[in-house]
C-alpha atoms as a PDB file:
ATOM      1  CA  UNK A   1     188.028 353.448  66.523  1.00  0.00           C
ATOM      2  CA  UNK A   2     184.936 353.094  67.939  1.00  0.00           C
ATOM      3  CA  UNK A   3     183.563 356.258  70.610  1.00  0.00           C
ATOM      4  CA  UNK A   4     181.454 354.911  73.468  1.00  0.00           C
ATOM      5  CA  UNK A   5     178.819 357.072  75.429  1.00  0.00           C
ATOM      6  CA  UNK A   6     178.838 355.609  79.237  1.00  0.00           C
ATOM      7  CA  UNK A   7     175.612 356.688  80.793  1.00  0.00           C
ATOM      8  CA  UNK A   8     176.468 357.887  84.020  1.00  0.00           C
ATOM      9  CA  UNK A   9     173.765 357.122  87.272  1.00  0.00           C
ATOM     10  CA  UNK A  10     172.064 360.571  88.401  1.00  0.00           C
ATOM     11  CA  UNK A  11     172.796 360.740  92.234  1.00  0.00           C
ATOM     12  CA  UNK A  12     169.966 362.828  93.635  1.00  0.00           C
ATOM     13  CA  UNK A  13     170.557 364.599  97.443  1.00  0.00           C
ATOM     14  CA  UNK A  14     167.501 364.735 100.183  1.00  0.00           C
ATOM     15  CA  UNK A  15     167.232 368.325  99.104  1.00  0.00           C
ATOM     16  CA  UNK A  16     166.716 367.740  95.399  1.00  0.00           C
ATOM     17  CA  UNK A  17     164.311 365.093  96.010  1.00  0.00           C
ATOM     18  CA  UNK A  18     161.888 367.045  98.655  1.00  0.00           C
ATOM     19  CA  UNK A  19     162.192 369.903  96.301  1.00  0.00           C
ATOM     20  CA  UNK A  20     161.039 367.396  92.911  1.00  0.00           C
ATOM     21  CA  UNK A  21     158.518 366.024  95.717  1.00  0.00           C
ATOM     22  CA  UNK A  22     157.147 369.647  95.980  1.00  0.00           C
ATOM     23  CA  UNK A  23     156.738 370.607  92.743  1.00  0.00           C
ATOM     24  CA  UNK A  24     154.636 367.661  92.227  1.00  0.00           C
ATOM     25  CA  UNK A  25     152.347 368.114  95.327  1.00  0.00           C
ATOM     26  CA  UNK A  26     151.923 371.880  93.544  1.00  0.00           C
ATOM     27  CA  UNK A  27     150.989 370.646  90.257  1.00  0.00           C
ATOM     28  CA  UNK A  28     147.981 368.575  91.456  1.00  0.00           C
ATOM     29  CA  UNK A  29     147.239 370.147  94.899  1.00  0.00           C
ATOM     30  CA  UNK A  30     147.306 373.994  94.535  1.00  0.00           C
ATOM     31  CA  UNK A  31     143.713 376.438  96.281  1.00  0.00           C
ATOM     32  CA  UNK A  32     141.967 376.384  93.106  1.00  0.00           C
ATOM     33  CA  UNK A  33     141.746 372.695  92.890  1.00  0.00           C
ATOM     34  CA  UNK A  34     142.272 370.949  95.455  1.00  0.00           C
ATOM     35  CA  UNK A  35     143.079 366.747  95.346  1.00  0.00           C
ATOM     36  CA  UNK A  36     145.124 364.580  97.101  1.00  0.00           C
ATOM     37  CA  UNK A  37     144.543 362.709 100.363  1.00  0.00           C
ATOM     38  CA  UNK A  38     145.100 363.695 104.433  1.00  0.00           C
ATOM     39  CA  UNK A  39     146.169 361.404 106.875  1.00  0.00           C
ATOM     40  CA  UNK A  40     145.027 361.688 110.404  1.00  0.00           C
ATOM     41  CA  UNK A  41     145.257 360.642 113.901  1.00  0.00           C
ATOM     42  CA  UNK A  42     142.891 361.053 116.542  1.00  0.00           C
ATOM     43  CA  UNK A  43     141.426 359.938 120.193  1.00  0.00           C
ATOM     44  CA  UNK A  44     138.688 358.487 120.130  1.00  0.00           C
ATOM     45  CA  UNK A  45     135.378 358.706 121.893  1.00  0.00           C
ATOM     46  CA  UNK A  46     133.056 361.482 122.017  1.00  0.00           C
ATOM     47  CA  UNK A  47     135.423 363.933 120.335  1.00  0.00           C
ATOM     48  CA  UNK A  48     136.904 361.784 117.647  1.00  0.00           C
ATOM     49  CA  UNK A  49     133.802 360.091 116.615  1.00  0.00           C
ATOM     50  CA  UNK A  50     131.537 362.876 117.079  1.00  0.00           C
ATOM     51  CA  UNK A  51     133.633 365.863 116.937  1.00  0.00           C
ATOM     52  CA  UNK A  52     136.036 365.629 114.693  1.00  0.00           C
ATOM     53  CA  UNK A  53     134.096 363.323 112.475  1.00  0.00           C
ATOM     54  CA  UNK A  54     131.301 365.687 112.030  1.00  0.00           C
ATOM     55  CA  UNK A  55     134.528 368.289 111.220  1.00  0.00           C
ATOM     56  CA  UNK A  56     135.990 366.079 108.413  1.00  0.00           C
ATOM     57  CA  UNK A  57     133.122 365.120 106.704  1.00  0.00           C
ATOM     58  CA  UNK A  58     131.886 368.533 106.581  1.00  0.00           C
ATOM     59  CA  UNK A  59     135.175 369.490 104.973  1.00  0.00           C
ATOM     60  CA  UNK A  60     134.857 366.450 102.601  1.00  0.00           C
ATOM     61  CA  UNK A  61     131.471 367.880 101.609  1.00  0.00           C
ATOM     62  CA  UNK A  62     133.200 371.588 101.182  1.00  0.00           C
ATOM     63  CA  UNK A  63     136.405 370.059  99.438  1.00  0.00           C
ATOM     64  CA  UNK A  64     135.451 366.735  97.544  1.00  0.00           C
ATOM     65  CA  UNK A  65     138.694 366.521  95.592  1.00  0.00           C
ATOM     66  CA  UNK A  66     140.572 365.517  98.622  1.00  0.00           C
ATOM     67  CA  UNK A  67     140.307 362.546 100.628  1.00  0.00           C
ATOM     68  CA  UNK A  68     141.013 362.123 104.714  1.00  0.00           C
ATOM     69  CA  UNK A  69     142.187 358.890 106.407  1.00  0.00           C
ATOM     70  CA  UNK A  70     141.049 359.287 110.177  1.00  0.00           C
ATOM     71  CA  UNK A  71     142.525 356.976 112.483  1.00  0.00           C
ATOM     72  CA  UNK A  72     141.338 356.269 116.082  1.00  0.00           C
ATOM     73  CA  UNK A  73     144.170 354.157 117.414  1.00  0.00           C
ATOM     74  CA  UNK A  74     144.479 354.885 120.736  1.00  0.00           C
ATOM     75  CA  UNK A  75     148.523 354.585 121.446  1.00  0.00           C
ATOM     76  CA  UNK A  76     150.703 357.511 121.174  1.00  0.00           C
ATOM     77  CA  UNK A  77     151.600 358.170 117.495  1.00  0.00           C
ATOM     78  CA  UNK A  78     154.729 359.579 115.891  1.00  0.00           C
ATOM     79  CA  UNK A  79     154.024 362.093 112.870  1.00  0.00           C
ATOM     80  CA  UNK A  80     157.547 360.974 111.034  1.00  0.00           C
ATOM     81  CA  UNK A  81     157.636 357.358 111.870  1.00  0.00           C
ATOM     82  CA  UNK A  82     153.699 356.801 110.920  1.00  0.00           C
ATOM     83  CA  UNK A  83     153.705 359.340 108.088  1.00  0.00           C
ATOM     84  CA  UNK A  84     150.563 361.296 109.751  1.00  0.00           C
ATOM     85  CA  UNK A  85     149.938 364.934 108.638  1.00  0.00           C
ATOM     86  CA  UNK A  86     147.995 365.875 111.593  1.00  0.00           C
ATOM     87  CA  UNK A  87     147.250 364.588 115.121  1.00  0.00           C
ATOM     88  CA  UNK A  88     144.392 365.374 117.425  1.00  0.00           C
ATOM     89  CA  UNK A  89     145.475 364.672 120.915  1.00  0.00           C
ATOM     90  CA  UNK A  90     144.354 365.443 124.219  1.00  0.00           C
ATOM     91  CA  UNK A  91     146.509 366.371 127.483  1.00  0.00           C
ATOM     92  CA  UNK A  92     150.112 368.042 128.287  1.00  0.00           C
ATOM     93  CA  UNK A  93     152.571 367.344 125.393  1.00  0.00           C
ATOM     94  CA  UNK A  94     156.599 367.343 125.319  1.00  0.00           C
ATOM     95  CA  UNK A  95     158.234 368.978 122.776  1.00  0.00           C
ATOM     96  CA  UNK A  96     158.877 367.198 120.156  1.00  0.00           C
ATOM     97  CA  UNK A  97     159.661 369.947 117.461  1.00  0.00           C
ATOM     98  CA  UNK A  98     155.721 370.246 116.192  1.00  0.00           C
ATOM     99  CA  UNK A  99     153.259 372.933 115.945  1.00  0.00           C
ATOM    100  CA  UNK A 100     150.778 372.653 118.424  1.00  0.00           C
ATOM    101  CA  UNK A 101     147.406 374.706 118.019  1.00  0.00           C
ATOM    102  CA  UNK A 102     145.190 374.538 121.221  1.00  0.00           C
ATOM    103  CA  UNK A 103     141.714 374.301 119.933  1.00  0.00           C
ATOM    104  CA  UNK A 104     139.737 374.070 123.387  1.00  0.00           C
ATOM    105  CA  UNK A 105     140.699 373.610 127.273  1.00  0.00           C
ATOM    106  CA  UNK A 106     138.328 370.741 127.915  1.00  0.00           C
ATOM    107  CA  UNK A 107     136.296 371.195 131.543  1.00  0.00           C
ATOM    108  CA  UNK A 108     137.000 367.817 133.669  1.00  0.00           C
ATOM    109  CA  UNK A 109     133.798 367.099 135.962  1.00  0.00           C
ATOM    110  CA  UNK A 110     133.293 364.842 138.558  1.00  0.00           C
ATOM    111  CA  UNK A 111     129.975 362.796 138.128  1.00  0.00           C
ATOM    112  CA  UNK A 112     127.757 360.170 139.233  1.00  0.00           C
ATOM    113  CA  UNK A 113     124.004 358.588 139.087  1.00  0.00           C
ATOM    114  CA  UNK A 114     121.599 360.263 141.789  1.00  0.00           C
ATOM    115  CA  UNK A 115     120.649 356.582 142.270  1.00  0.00           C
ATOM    116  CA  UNK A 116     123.912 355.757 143.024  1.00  0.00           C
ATOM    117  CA  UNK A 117     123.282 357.866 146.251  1.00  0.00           C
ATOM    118  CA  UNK A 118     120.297 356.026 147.052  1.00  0.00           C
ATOM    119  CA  UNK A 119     122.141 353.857 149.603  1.00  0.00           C
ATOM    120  CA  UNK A 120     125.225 356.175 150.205  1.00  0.00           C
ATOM    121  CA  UNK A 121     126.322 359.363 151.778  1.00  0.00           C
ATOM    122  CA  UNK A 122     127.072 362.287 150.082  1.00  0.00           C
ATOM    123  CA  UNK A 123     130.886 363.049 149.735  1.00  0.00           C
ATOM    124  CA  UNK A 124     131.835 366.568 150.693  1.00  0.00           C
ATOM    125  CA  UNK A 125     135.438 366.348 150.563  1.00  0.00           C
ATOM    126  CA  UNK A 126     137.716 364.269 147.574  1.00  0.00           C
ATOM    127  CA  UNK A 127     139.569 362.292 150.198  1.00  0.00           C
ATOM    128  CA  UNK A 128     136.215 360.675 151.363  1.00  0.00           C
ATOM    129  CA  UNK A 129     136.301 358.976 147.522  1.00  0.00           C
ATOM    130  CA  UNK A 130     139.049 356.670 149.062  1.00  0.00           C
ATOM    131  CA  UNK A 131     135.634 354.758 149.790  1.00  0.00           C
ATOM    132  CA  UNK A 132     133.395 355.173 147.749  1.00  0.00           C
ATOM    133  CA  UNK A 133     132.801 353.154 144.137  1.00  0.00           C
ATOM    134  CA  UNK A 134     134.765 354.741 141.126  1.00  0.00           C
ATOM    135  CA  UNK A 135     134.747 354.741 137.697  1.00  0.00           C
ATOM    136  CA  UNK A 136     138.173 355.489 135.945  1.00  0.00           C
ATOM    137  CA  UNK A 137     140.236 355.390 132.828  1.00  0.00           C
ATOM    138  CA  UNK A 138     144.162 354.734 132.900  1.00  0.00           C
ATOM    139  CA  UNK A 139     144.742 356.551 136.209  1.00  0.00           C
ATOM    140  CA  UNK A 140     144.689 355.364 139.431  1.00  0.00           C
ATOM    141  CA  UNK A 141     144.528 359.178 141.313  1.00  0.00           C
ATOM    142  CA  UNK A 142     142.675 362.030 140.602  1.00  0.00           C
ATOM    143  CA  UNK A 143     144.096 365.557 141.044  1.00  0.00           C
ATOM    144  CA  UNK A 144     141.937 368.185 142.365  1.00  0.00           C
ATOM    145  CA  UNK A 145     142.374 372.060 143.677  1.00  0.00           C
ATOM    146  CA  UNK A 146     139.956 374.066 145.692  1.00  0.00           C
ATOM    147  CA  UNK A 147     138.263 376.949 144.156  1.00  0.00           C
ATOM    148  CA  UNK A 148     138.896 379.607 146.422  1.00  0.00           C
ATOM    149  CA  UNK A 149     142.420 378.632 146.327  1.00  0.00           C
ATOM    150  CA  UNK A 150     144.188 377.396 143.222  1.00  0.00           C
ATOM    151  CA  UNK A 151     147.182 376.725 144.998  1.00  0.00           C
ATOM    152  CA  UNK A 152     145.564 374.429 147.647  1.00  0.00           C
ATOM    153  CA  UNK A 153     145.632 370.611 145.714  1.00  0.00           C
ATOM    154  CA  UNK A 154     144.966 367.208 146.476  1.00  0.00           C
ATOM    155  CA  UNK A 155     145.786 363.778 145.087  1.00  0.00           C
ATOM    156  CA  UNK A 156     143.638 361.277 145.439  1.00  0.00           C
ATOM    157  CA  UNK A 157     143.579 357.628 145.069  1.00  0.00           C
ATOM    158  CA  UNK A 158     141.217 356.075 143.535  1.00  0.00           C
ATOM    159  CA  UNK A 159     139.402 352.751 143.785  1.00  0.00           C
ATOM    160  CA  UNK A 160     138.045 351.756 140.235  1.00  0.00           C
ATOM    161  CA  UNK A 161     135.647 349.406 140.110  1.00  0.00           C
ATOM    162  CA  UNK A 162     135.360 349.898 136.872  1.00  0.00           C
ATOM    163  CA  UNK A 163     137.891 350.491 134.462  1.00  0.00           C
ATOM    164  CA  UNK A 164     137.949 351.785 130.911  1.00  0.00           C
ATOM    165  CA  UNK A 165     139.683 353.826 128.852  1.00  0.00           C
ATOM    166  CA  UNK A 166     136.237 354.862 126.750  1.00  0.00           C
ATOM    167  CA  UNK A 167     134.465 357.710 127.960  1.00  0.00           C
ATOM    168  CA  UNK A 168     131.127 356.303 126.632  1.00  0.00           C
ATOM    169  CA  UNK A 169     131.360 353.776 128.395  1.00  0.00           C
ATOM    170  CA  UNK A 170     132.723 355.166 131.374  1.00  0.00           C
ATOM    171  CA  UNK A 171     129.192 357.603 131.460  1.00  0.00           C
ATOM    172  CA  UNK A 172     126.914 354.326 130.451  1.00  0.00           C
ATOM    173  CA  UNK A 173     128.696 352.745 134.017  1.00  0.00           C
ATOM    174  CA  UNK A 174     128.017 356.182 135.605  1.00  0.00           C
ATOM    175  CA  UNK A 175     124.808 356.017 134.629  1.00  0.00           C
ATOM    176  CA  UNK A 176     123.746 352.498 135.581  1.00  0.00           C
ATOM    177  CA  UNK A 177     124.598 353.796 139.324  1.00  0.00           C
ATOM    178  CA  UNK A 178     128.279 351.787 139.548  1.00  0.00           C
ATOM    179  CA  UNK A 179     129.940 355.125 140.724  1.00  0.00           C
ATOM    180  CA  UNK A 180     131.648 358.170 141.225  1.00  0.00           C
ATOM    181  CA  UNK A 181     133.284 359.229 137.630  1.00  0.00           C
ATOM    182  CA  UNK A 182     135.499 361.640 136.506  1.00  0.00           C
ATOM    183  CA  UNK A 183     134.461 362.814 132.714  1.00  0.00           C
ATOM    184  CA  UNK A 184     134.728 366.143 130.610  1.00  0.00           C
ATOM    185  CA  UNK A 185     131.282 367.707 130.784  1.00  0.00           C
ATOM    186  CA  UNK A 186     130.864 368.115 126.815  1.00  0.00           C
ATOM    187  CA  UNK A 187     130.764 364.415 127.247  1.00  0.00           C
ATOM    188  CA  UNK A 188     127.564 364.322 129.376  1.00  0.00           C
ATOM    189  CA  UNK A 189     125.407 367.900 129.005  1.00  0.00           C
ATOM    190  CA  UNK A 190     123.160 366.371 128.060  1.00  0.00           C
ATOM    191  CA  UNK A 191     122.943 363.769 131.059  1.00  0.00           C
ATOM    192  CA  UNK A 192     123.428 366.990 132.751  1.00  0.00           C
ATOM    193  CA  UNK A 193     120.819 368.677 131.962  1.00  0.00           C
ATOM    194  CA  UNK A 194     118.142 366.015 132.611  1.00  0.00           C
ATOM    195  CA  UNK A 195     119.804 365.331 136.058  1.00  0.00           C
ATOM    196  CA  UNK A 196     120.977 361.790 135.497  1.00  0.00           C
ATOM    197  CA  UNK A 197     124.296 362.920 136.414  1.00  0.00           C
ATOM    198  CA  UNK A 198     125.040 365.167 138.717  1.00  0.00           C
ATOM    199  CA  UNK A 199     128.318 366.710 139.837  1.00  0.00           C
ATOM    200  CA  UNK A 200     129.664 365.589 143.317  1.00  0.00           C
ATOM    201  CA  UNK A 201     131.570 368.730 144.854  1.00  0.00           C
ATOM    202  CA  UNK A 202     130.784 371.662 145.539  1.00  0.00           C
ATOM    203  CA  UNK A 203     134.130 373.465 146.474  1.00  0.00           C
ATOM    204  CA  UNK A 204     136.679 371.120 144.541  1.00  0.00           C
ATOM    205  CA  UNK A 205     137.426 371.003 140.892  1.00  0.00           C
ATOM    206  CA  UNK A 206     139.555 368.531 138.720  1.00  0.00           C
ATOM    207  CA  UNK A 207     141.943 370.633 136.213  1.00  0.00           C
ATOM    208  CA  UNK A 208     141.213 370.966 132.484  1.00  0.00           C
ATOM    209  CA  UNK A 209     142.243 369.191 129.636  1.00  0.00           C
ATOM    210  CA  UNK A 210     143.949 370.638 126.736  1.00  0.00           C
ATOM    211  CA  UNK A 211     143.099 369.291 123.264  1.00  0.00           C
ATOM    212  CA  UNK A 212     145.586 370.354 120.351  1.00  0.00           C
ATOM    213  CA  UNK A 213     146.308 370.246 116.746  1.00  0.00           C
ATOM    214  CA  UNK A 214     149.608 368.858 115.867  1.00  0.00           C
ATOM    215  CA  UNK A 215     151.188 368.815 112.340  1.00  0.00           C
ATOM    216  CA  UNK A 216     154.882 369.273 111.412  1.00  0.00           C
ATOM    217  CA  UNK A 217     156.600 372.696 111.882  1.00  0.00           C
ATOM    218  CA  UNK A 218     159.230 372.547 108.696  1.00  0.00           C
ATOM    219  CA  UNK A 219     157.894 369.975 106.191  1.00  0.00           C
ATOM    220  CA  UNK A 220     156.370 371.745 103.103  1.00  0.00           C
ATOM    221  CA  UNK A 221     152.657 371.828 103.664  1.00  0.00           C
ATOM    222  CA  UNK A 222     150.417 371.104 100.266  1.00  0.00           C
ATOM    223  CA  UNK A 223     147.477 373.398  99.666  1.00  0.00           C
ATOM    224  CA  UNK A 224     144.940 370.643 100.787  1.00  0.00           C
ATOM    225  CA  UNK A 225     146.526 371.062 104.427  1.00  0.00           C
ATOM    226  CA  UNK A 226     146.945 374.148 104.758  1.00  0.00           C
ATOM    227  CA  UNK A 227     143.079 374.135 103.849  1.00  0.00           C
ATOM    228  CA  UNK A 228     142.254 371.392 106.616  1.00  0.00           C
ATOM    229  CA  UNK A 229     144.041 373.233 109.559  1.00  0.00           C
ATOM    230  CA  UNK A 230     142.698 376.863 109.196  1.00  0.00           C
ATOM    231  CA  UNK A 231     138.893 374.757 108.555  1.00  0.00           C
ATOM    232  CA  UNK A 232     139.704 373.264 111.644  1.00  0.00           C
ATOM    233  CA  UNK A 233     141.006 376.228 113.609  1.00  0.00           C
ATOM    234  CA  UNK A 234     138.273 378.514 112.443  1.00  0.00           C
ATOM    235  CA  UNK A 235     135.217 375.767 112.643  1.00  0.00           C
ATOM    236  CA  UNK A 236     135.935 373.608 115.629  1.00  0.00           C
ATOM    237  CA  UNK A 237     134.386 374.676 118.421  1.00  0.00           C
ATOM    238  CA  UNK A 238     131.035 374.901 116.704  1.00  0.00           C
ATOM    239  CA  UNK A 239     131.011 371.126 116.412  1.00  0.00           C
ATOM    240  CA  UNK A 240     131.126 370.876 120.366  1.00  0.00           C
ATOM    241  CA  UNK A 241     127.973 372.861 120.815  1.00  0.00           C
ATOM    242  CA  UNK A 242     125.918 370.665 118.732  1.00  0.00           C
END
């Protein structure tokens, strides 16, 4: 009689596979060499395309083994669903179970052309920007507290003759004379500096920004990452001086 082998399927849980998944991102990823690709989301702008630009292809220069994917769409991302390691985003987050790393607080100033004042009065107090020409982004209000008093705020309305959600070319608009706009100041120091911008109020300020890292909390990080986000952390804020 003949004896028959029956090869059974191997069934394989979620553990067992992220642990062979693992051991292979060890074997060709580990601080002595590393490889591999990074996968990243940013805004755009000033401090995607000049900031964190600068950032990653310094660290390409540093690490040439690995390879970064930098991605300036502008929507809301999701790490899990887009299969991003790391995210660069601006402004309040929710908690969504990732680590967040505050690199800067970004300073919010409120701006506009000296030659836009050429045929208008000075405004001395936010609600007198209810009419006067604005240039704004995705809001329609800006928020702003007085300086002696951080409790003391004020919403205003804005009305945006010009609307973009590009901070270029929200300071190009700005500086053409079309209005009053509301940009961080590492956008324009430059502007600054030479006095083609100069900041409207005196007593009132508009809050700052927050700009993180984000990258997940449990999922095993390769070597290569781990590399990226303490050259991030430990190099950023260099790039914004220059």
């Amino acid at each position: 009689m003949k004896s028959y082998k029956v090869r059974c399927p191997v069934v394989l849980d979620q553990n067992t596979l992220s642990s062979i998944d693992q051991a292979v991102e060890i074997a060709v990823d580990n601080a002595h060499n590393l490889q591999g690709s990074i996968k990243i989301n940013c805004v755009g702008g000033f401090l995607g395309e000049e900031v964190i630009a600068s950032l990653v292809n310094d660290f390409i220069a540093k690490y040439p083994g690995i390879s970064v994917e930098l991605d300036f769409s502008s929507q809301r991302v999701d790490l899990l669903v887009e299969q991003f390691d790391l995210v660069f985003r601006m402004g309040e987050l929710e908690d969504y179970g990732f680590v967040a790393h505050k690199l800067m607080s970004i300073e919010n100033r409120i701006l506009a052309s000296p030659k836009y004042f050429n045929s208008r009065s000075y405004p001395t107090h936010p609600r007198e920007l209810k009419v006067h020409l604005c240039i704004t982004g995705a809001i329609n209000s800006w928020s702003f507290y007085h300086v002696d008093d951080c409790e003391h705020k004020l919403d205003v309305h804005i009305n945006g003759v010009f609307r973009c959600k590009n901070g270029r070319a929200m300071k190009h608009s700005a500086l053409a004379g079309n209005g009053i706009v509301r940009l961080p100041g590492l956008y324009c120091s430059k502007e600054l500096s030479r006095g083609e911008l100069v900041s409207v109020f005196e007593g009132w300020r508009v809050a700052d920004t927050p700009f993180y890292l984000l990258y997940h909390k449990d999922k095993f990080q390769p070597a290569r990452l781990k590399t990226f986000i303490s050259f991030t952390i430990n190099n950023f804020m260099k790039y914004t001086r220059e």
